[in-house]
PDB file of N, CA and C in Angstrom:
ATOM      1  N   UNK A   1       0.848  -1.174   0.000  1.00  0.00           N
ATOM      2  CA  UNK A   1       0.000   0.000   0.000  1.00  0.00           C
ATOM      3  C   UNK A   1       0.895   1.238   0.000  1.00  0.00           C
ATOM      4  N   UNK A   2       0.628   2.189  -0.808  1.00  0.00           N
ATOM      5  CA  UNK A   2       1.192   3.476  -1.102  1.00  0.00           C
ATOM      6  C   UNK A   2       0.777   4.650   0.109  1.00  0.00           C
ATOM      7  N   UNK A   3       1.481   4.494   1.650  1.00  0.00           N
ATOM      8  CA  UNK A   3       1.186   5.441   2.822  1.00  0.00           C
ATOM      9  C   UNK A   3       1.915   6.666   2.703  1.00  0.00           C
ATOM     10  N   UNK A   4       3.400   6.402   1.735  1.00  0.00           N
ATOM     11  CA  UNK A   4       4.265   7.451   2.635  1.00  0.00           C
ATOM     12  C   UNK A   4       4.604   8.338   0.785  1.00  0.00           C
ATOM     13  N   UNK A   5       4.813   9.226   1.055  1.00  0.00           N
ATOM     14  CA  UNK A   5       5.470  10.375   0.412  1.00  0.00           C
ATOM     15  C   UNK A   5       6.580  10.195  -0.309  1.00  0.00           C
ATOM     16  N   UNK A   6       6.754   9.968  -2.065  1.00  0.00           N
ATOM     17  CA  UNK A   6       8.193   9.322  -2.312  1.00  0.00           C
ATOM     18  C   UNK A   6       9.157  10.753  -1.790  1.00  0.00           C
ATOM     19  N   UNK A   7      10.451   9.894  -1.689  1.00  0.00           N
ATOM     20  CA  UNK A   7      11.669  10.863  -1.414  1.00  0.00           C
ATOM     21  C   UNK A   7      12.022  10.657  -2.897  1.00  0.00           C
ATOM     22  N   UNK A   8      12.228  12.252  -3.233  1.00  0.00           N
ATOM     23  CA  UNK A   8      12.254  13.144  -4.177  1.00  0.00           C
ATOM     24  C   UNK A   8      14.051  13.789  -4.115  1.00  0.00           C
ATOM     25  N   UNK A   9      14.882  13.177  -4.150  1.00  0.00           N
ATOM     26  CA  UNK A   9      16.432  14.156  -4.740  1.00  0.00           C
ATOM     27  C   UNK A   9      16.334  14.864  -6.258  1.00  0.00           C
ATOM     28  N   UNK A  10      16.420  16.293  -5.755  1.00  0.00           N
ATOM     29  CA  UNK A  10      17.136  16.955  -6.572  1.00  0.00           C
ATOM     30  C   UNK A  10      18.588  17.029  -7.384  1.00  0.00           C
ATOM     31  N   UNK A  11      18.725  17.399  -8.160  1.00  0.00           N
ATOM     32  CA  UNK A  11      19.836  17.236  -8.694  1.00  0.00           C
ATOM     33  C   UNK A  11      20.375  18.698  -9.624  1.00  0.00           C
ATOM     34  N   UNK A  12      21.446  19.112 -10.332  1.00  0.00           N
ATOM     35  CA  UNK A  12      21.694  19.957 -11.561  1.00  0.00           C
ATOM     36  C   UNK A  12      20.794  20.001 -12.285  1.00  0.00           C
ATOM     37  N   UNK A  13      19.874  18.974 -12.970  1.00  0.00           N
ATOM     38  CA  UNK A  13      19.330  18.900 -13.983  1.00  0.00           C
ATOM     39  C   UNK A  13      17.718  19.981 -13.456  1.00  0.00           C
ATOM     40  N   UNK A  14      17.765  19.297 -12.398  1.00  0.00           N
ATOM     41  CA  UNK A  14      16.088  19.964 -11.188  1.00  0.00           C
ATOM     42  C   UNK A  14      16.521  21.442 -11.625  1.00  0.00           C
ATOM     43  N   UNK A  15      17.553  22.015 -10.843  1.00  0.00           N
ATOM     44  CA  UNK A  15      17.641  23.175 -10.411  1.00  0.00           C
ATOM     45  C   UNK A  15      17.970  24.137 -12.062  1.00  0.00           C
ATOM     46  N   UNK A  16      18.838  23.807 -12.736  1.00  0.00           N
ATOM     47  CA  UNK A  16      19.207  24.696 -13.906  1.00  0.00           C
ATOM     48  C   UNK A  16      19.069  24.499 -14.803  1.00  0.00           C
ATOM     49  N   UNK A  17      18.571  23.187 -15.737  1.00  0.00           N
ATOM     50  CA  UNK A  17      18.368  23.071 -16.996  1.00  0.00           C
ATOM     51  C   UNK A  17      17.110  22.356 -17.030  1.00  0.00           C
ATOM     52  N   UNK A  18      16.287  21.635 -16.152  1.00  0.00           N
ATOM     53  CA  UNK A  18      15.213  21.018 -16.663  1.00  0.00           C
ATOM     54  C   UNK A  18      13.813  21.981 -16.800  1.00  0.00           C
ATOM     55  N   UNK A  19      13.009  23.036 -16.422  1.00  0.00           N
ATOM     56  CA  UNK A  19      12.601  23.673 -16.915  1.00  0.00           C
ATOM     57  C   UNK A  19      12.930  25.202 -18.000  1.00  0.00           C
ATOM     58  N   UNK A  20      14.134  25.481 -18.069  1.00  0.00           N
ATOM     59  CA  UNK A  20      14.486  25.690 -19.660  1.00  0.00           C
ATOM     60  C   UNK A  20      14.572  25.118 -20.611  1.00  0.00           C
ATOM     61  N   UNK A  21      15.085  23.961 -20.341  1.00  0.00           N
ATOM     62  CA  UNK A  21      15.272  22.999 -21.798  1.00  0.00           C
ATOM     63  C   UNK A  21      13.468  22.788 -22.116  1.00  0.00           C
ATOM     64  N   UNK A  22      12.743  22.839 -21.344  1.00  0.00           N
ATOM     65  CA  UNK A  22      11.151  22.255 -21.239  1.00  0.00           C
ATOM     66  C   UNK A  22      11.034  23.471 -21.836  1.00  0.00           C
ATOM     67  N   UNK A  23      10.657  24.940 -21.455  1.00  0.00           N
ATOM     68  CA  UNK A  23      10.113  25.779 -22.274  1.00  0.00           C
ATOM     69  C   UNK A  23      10.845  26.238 -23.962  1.00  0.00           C
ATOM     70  N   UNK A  24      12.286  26.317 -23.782  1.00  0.00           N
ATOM     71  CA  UNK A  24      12.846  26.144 -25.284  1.00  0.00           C
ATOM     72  C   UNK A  24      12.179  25.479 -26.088  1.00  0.00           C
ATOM     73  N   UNK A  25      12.370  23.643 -25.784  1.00  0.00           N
ATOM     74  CA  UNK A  25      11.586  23.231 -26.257  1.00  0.00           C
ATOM     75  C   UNK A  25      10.179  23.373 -26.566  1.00  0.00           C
ATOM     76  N   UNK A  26       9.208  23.349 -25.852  1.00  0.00           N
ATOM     77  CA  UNK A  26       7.903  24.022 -26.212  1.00  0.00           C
ATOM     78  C   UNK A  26       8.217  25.372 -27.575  1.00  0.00           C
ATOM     79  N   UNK A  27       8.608  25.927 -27.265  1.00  0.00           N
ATOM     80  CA  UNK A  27       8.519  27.127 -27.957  1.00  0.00           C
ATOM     81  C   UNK A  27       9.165  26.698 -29.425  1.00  0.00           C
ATOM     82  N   UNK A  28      10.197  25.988 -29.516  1.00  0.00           N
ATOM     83  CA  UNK A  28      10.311  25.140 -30.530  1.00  0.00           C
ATOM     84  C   UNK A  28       9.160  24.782 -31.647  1.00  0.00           C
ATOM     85  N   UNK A  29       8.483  23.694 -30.789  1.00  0.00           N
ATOM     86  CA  UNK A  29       7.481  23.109 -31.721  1.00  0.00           C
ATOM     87  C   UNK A  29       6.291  23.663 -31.639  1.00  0.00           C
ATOM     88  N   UNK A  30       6.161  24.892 -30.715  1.00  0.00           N
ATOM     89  CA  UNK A  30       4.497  25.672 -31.058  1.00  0.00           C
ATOM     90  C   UNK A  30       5.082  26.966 -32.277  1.00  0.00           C
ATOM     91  N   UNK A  31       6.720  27.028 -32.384  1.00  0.00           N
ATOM     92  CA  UNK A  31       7.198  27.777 -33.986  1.00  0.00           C
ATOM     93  C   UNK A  31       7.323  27.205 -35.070  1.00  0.00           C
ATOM     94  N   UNK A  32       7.503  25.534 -34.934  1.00  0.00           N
ATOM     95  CA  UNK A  32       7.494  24.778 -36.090  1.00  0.00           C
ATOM     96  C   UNK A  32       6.942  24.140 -36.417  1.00  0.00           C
ATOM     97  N   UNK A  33       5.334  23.884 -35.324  1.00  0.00           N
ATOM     98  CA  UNK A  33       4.174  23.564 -35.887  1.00  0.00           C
ATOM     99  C   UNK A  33       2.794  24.253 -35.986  1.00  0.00           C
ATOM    100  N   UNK A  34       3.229  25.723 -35.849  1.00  0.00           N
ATOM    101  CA  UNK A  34       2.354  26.354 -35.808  1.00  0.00           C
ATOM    102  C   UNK A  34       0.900  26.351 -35.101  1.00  0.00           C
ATOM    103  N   UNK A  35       1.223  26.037 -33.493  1.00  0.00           N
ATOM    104  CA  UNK A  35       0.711  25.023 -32.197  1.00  0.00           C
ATOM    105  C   UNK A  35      -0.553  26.198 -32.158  1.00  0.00           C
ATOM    106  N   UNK A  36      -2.115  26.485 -32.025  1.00  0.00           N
ATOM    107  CA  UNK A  36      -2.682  27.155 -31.351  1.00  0.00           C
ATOM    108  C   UNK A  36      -2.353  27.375 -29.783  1.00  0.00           C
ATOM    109  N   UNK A  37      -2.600  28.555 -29.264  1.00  0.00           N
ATOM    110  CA  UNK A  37      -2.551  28.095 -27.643  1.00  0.00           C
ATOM    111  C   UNK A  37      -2.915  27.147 -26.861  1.00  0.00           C
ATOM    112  N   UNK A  38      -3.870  26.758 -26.863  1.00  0.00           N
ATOM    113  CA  UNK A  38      -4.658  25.389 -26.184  1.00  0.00           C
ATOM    114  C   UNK A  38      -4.445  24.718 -26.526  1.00  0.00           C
ATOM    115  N   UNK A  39      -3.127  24.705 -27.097  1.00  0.00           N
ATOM    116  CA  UNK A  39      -1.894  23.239 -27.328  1.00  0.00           C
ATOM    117  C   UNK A  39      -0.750  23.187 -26.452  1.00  0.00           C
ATOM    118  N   UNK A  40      -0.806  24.302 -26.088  1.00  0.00           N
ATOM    119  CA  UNK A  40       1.127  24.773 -25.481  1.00  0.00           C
ATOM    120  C   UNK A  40       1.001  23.754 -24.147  1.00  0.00           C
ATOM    121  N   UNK A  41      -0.017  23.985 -23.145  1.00  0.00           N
ATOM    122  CA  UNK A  41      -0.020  22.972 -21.953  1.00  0.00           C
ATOM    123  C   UNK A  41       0.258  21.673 -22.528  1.00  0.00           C
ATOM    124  N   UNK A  42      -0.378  21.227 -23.286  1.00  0.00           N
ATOM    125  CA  UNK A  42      -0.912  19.785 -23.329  1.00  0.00           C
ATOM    126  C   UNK A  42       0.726  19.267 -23.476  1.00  0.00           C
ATOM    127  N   UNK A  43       1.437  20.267 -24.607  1.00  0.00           N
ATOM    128  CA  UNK A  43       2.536  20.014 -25.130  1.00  0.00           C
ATOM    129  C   UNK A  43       3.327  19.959 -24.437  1.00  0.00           C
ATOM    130  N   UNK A  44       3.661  20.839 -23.105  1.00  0.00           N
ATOM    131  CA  UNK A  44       4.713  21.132 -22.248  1.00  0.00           C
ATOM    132  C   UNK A  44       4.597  19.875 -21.151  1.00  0.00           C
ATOM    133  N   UNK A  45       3.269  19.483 -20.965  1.00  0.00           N
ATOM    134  CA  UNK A  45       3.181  18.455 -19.611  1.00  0.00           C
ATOM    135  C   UNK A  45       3.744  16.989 -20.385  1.00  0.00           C
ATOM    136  N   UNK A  46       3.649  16.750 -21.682  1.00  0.00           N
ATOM    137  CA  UNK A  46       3.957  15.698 -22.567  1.00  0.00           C
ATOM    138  C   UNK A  46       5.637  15.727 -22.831  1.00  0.00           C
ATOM    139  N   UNK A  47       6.442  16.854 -23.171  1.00  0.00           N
ATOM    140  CA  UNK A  47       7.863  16.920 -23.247  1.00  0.00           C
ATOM    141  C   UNK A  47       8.033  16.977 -21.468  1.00  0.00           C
ATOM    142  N   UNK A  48       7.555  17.791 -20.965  1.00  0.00           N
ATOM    143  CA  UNK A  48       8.379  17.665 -19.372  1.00  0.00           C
ATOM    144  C   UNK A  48       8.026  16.085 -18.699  1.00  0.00           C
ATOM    145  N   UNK A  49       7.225  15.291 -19.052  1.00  0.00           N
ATOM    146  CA  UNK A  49       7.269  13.777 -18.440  1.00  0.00           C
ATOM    147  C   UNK A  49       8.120  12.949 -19.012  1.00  0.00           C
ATOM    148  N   UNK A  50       8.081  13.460 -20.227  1.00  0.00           N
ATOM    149  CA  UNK A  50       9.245  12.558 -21.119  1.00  0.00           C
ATOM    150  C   UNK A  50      10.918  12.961 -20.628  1.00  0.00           C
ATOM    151  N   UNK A  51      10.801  14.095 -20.468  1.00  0.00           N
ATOM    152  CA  UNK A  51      12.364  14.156 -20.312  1.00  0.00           C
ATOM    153  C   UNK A  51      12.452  14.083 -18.528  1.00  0.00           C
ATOM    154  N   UNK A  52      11.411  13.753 -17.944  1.00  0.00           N
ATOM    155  CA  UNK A  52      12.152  14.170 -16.664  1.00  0.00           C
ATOM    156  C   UNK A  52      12.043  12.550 -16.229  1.00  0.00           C
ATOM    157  N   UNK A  53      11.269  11.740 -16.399  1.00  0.00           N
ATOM    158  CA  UNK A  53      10.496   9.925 -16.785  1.00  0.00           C
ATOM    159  C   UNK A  53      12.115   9.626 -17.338  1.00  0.00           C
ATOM    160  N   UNK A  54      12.121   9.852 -18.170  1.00  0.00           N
ATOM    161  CA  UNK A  54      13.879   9.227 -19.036  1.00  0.00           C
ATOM    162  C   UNK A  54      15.220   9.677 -18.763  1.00  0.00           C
ATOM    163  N   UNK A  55      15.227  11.127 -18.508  1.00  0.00           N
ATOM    164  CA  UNK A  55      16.169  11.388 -18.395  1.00  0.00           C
ATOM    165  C   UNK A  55      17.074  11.766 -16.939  1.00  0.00           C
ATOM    166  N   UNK A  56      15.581  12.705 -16.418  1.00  0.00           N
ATOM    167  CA  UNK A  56      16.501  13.546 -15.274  1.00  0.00           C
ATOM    168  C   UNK A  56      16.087  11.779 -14.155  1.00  0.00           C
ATOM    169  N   UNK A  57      15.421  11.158 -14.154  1.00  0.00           N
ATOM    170  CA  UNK A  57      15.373  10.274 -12.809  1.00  0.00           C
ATOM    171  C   UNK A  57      14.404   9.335 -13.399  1.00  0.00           C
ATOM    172  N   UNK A  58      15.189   8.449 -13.958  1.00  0.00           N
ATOM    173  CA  UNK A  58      15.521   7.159 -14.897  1.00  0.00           C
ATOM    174  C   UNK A  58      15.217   6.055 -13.783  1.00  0.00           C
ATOM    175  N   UNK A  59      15.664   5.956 -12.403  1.00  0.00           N
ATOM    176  CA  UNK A  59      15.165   5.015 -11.885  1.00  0.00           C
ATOM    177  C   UNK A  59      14.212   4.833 -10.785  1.00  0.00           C
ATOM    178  N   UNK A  60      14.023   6.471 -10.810  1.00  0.00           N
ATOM    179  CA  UNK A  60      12.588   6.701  -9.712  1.00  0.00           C
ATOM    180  C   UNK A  60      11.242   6.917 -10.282  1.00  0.00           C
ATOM    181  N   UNK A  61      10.542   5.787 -10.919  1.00  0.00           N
ATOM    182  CA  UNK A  61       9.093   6.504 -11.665  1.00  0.00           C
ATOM    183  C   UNK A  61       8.451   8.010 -10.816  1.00  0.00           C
ATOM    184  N   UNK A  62       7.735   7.377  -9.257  1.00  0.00           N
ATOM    185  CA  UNK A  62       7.232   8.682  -9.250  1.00  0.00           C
ATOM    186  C   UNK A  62       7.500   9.784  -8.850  1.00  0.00           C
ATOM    187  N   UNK A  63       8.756   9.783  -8.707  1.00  0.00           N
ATOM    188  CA  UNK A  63       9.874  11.349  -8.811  1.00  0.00           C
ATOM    189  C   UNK A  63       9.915  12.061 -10.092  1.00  0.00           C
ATOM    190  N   UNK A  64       9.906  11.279 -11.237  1.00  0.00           N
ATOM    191  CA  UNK A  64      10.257  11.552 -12.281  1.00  0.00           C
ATOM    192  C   UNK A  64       8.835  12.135 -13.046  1.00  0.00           C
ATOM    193  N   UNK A  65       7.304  11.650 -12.389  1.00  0.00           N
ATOM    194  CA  UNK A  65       6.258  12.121 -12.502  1.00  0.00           C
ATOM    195  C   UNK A  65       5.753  13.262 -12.043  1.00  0.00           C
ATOM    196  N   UNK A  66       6.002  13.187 -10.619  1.00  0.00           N
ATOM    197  CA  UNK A  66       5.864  14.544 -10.203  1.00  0.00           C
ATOM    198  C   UNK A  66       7.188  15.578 -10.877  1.00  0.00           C
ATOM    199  N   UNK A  67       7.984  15.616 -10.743  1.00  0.00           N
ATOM    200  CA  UNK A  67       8.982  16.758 -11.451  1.00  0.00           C
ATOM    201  C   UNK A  67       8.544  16.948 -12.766  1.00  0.00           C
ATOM    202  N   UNK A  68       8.010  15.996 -13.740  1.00  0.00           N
ATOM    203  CA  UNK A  68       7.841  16.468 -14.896  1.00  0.00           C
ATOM    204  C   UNK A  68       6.479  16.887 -14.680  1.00  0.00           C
ATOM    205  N   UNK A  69       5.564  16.987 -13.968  1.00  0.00           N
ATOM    206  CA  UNK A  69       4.151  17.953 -14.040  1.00  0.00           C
ATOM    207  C   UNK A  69       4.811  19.320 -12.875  1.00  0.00           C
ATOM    208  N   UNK A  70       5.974  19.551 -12.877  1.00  0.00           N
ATOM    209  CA  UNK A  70       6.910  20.970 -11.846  1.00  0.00           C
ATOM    210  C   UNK A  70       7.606  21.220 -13.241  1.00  0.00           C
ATOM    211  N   UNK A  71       8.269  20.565 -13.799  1.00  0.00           N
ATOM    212  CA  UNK A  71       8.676  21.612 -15.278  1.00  0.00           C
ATOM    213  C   UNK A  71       7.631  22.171 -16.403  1.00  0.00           C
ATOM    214  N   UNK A  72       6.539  21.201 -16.230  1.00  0.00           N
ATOM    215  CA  UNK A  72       5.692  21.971 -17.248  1.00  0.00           C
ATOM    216  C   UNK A  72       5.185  23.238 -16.540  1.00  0.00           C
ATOM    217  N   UNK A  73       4.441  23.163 -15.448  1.00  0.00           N
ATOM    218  CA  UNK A  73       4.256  24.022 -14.473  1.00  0.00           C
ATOM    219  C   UNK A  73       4.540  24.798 -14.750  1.00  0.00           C
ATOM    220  N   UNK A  74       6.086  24.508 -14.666  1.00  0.00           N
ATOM    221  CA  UNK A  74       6.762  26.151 -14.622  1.00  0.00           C
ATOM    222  C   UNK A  74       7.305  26.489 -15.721  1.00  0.00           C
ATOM    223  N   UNK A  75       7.408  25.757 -16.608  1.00  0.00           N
ATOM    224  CA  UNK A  75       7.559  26.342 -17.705  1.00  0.00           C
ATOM    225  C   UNK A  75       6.341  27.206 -18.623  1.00  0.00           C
ATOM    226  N   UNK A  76       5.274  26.691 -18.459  1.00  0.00           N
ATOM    227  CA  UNK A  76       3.649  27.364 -18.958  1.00  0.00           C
ATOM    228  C   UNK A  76       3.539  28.703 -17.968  1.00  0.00           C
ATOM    229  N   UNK A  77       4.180  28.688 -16.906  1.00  0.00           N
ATOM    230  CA  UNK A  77       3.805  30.057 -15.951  1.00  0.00           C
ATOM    231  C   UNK A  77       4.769  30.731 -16.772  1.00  0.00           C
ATOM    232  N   UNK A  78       6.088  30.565 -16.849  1.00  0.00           N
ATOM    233  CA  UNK A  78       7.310  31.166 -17.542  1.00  0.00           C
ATOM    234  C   UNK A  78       6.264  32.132 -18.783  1.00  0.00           C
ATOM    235  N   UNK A  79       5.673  31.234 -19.467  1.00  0.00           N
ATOM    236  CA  UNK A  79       4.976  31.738 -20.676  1.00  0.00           C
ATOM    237  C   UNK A  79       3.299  32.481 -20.735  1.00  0.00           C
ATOM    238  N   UNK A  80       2.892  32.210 -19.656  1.00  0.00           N
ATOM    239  CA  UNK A  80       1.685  32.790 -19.451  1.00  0.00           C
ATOM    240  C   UNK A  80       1.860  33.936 -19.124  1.00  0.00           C
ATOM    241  N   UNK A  81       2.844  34.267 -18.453  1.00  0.00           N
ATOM    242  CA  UNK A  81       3.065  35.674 -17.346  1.00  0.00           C
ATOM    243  C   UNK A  81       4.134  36.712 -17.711  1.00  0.00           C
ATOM    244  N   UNK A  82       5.015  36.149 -19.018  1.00  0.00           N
ATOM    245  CA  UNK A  82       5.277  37.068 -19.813  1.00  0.00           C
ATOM    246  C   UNK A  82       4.499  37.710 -20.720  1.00  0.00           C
ATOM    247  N   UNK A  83       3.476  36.861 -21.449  1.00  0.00           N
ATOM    248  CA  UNK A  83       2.499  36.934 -22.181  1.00  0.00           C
ATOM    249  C   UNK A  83       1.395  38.245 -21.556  1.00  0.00           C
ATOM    250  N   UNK A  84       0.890  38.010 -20.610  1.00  0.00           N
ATOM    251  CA  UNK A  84       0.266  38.931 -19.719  1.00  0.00           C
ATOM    252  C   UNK A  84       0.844  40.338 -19.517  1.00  0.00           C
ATOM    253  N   UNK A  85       2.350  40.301 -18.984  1.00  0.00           N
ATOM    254  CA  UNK A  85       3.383  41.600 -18.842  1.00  0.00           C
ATOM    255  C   UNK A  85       2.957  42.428 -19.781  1.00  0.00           C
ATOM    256  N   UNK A  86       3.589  41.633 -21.134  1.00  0.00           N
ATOM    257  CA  UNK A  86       3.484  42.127 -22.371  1.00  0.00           C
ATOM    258  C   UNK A  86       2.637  42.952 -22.826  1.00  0.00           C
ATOM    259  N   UNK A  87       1.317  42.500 -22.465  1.00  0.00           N
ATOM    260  CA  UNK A  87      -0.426  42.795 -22.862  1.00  0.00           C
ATOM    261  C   UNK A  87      -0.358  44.111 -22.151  1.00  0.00           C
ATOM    262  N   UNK A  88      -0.015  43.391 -20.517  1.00  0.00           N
ATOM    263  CA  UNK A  88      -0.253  44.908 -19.661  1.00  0.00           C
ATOM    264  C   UNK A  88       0.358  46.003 -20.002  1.00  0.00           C
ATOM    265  N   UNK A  89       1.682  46.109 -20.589  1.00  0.00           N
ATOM    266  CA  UNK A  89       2.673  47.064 -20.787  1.00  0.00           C
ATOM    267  C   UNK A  89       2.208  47.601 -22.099  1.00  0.00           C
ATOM    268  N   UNK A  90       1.572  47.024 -22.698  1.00  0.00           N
ATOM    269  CA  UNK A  90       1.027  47.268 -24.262  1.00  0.00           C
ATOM    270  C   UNK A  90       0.064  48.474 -24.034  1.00  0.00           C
ATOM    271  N   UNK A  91      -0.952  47.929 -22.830  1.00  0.00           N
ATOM    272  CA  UNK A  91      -2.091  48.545 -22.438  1.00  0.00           C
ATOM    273  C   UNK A  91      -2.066  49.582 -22.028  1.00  0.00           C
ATOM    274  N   UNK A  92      -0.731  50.309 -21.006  1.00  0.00           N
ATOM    275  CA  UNK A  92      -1.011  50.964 -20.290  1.00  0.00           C
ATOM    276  C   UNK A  92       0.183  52.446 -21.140  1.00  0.00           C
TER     277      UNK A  92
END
């Protein structure tokens, strides 16, 4: 039975490259497939499970689940809230 809380290590990849490489990417393929918005989530939670599932923590499944729904996270806030700035600064 699943009682306790997995232990979760961070690493280099956590702290400095796994949600950049996640929004680069995104931004990538919503420029080279010409993604509507109400694609960009779907897209970012799908590359951040994949790379964080394979790459960043290869032998912890649900470390590697939860961190990759924390890079999309934060990579879609990264992009929502510049997006917004933008608008506001446009606006005012």
């Amino acid at each position: 039975m699943l009682t306790e809380f997995p232990v979760i290590h961070t690493n280099v990849w956590d702290a400095i490259w796994g949600v950049p490489v996640v929004l680069v990417v995104v931004l990538f393929i919503k420029w080279l497939f010409k993604l509507s918005p109400a694609w960009l989530s779907t897209v970012a939670t799908v590359v951040a499970l994949a790379m964080s599932i394979f790459i960043s923590h290869p032998k912890n499944l649900s470390a590697g689940i939860f961190m990759g729904f924390f890079y999309s996270g934060a990579a879609m806030g990264i992009i929502y809230s510049t997006k917004q700035s933008f608008h506001a600064y446009r606006k005012r």
